[in-house]
Every structure is written in structure tokens, then in C-alpha cells.
N, C-alpha and C. Protein backbone atom coordinates (compact mmCIF):
# COMPACT_ATOMS: atom_id res chain seq x y z
N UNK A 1 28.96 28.12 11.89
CA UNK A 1 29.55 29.24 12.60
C UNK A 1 30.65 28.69 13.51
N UNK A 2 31.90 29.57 13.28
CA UNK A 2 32.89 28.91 14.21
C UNK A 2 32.50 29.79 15.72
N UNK A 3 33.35 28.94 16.49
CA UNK A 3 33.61 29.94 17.92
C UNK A 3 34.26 31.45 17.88
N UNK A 4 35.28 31.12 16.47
CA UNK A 4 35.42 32.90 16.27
C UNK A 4 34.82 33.77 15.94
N UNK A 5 33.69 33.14 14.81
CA UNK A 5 32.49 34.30 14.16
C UNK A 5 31.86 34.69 15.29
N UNK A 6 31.34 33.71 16.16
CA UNK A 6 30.31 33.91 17.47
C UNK A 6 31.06 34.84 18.21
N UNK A 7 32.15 34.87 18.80
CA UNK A 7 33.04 35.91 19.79
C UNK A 7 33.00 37.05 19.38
N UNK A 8 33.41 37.30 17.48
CA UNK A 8 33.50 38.73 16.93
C UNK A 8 32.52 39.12 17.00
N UNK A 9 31.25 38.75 17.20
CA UNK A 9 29.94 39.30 17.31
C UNK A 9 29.55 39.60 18.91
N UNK A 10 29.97 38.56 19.19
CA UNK A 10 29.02 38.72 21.35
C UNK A 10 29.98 39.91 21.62
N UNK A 11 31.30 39.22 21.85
CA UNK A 11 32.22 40.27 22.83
C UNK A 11 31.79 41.83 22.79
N UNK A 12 31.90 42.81 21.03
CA UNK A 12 31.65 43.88 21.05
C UNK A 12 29.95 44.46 21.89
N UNK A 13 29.29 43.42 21.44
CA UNK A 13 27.85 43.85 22.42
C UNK A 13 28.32 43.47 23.46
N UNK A 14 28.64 42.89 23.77
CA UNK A 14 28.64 42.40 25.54
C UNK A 14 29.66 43.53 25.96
N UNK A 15 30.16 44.28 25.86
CA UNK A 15 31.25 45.05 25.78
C UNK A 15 30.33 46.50 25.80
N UNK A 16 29.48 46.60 24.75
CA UNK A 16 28.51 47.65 25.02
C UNK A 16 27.50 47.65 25.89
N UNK A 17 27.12 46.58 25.93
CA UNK A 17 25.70 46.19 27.04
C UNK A 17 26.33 46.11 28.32
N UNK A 18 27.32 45.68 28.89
CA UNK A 18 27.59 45.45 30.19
C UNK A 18 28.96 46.35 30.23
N UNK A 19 29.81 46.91 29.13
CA UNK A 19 31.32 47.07 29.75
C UNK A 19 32.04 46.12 29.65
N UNK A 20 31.95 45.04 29.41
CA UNK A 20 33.24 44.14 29.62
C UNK A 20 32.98 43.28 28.36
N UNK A 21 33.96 42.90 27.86
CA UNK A 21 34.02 42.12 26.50
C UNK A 21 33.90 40.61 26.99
N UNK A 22 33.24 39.84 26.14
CA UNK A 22 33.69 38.35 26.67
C UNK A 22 34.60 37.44 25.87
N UNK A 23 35.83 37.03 26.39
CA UNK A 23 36.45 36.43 25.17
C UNK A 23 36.37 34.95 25.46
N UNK A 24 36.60 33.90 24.19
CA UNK A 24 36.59 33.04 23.56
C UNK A 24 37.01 31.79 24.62
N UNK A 25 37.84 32.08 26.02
CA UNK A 25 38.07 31.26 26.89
C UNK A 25 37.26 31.66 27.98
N UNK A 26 36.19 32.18 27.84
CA UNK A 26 35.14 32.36 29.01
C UNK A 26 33.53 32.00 28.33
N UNK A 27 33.84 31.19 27.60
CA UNK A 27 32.46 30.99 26.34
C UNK A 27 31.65 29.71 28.04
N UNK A 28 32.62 28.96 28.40
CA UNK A 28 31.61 28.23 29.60
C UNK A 28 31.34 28.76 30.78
N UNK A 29 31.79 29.82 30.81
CA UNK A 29 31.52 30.26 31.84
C UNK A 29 29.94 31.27 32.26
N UNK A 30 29.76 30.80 33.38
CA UNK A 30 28.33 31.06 33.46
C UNK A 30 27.99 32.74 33.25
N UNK A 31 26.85 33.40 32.54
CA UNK A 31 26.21 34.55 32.65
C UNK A 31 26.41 35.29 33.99
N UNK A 32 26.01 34.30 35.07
CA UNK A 32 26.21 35.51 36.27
C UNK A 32 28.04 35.40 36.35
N UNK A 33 28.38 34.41 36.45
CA UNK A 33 30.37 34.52 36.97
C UNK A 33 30.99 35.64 35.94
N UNK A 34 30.51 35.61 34.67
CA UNK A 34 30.78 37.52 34.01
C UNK A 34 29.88 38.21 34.04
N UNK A 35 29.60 38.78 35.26
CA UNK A 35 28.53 39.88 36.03
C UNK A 35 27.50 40.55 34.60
N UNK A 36 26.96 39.25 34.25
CA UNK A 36 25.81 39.57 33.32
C UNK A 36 24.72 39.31 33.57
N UNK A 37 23.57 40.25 34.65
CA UNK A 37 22.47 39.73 34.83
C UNK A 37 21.43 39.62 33.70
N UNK A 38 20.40 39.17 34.35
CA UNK A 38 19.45 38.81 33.67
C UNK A 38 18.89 39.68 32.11
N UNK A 39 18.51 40.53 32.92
CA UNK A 39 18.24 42.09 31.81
C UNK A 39 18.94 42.46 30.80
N UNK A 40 20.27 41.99 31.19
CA UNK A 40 21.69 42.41 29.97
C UNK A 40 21.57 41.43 29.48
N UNK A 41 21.60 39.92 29.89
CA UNK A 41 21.37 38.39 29.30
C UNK A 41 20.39 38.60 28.00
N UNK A 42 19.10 39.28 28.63
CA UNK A 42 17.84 39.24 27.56
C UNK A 42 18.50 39.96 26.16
N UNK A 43 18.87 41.06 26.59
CA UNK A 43 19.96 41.96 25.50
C UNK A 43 20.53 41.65 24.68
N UNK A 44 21.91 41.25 24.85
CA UNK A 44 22.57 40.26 24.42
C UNK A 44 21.66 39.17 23.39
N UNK A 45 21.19 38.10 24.14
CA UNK A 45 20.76 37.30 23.20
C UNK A 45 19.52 37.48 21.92
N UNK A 46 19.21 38.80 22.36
CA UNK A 46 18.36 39.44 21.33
C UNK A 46 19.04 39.94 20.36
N UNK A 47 20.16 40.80 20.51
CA UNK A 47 21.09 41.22 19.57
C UNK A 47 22.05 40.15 19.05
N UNK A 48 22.23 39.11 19.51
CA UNK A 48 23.05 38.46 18.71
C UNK A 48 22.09 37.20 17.79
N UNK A 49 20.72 37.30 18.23
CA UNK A 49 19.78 36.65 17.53
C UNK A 49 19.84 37.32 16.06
N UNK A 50 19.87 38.64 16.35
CA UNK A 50 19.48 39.72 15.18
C UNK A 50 21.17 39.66 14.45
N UNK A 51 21.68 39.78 14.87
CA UNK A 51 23.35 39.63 13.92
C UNK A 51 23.04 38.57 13.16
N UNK A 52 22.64 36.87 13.47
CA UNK A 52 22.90 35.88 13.05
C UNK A 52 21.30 35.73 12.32
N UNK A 53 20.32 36.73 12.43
CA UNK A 53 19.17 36.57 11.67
C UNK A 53 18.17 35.57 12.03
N UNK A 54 18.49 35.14 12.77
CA UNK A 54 17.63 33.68 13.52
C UNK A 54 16.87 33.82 14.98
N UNK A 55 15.97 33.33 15.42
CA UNK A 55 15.17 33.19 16.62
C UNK A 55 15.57 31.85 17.46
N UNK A 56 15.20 31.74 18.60
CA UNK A 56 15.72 30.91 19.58
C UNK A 56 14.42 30.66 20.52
N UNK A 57 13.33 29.68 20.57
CA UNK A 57 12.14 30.04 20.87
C UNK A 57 12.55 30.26 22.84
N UNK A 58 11.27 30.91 22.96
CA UNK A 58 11.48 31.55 24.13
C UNK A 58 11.64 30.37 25.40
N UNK A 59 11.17 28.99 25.37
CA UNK A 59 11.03 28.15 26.44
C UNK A 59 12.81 27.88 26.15
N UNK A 60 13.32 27.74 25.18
CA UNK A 60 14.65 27.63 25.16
C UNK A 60 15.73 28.63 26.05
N UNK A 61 15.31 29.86 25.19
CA UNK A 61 16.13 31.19 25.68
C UNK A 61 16.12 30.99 27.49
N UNK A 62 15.33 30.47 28.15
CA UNK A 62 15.05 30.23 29.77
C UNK A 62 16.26 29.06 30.04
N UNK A 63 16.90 28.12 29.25
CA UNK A 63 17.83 27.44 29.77
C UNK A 63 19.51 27.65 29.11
N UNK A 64 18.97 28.51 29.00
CA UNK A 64 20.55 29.49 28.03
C UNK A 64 21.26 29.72 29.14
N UNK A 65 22.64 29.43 29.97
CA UNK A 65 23.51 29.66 31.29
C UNK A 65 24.72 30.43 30.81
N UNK A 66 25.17 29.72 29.80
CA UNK A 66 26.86 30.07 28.99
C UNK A 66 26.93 31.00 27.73
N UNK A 67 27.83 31.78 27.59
CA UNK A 67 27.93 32.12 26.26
C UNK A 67 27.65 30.82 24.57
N UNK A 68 28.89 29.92 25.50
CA UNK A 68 28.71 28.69 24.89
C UNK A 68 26.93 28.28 24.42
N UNK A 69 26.69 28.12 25.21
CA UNK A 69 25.16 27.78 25.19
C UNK A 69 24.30 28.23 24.28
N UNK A 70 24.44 29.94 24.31
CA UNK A 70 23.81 30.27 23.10
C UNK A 70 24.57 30.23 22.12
N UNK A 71 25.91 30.18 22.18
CA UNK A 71 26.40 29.36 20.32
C UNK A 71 25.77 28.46 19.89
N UNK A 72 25.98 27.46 20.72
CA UNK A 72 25.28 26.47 20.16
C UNK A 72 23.43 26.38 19.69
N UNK A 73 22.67 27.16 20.25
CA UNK A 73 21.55 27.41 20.37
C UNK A 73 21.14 28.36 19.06
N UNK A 74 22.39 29.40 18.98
CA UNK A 74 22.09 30.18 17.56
C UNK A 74 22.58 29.01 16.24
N UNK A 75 23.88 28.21 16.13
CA UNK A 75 24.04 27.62 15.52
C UNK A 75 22.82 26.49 15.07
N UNK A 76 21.75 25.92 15.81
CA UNK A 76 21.15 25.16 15.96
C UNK A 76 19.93 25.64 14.93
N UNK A 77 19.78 27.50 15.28
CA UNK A 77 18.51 28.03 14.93
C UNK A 77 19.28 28.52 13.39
N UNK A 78 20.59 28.81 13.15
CA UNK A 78 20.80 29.36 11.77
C UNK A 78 20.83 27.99 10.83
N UNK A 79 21.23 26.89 11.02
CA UNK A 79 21.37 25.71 10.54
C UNK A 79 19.78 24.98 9.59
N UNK A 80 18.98 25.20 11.00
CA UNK A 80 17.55 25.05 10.32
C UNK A 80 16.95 26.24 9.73
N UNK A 81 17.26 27.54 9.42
CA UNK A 81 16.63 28.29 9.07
C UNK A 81 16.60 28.41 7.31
């Protein structure tokens, strides 16, 4: 998965879940610095679990900070699946 497949997928949810899209030069930037709390966080990474068909076990999903982060974390879980 490139950084573009991952963006065409987050931004539009993140865009529905919170209002604001996230683009491709804010992938390090932390969950709270784009006013995404926790609750929308859980959201998000549930729905983009379900786009990419893969799970992310839950002691993981707890050190997820960046968009980045869960790219790499979904990439990690579609790779072995």
C-alpha cells in the first residue's frame, strides 16, 4: 500500500468522522494536533481496518499516535494476512 492508497481511504472518513480531511503532509502529525480525539481515533481506525480488510490487535491499536502510524500498522496487518 502506497501513502496514496492509505490517504484516498483515511482523509474521506476522517472528513466524515471529524469534518476535516487529513492530507498526505499531515500523515506525522499527531491524532490530537488534528483535533482527533480519542472516540473519533477508535472510528477511524476501525473503518480503515475494514477498507483494508485486516485487524490490528488491540494492545497495538493503544500505541497508534500518527496517521502515519496506522499506515504502517495496517500495512504490517495486510502484508501478513
Amino acid at each position: 500500500m502506497t501513502e496514496q492508497e492509505f490517504i484516498a481511504v483515511l482523509a474521506p472518513l476522517a472528513e466524515e468522522i471529524t469534518g476535516t480531511a487529513v492530507s498526505q503532509d499531515q500523515l506525522d502529525a499527531s491524532f490530537g494536533d488534528l483535533d482527533i480525539d480519542s472516540l473519533n481515533q477508535v472510528e477511524i481506525i476501525s473503518r480503515v481496518e475494514d477498507e483494508f480488510d485486516c485487524r490490528i490487535e488491540d494492545s497495538v491499536l493503544r500505541t497508534i499516535r500518527t496517521p502515519r502510524g496506522l499506515m504502517e500498522h495496517i500495512s504490517k496487518a495486510t502484508a501478513t494476512a
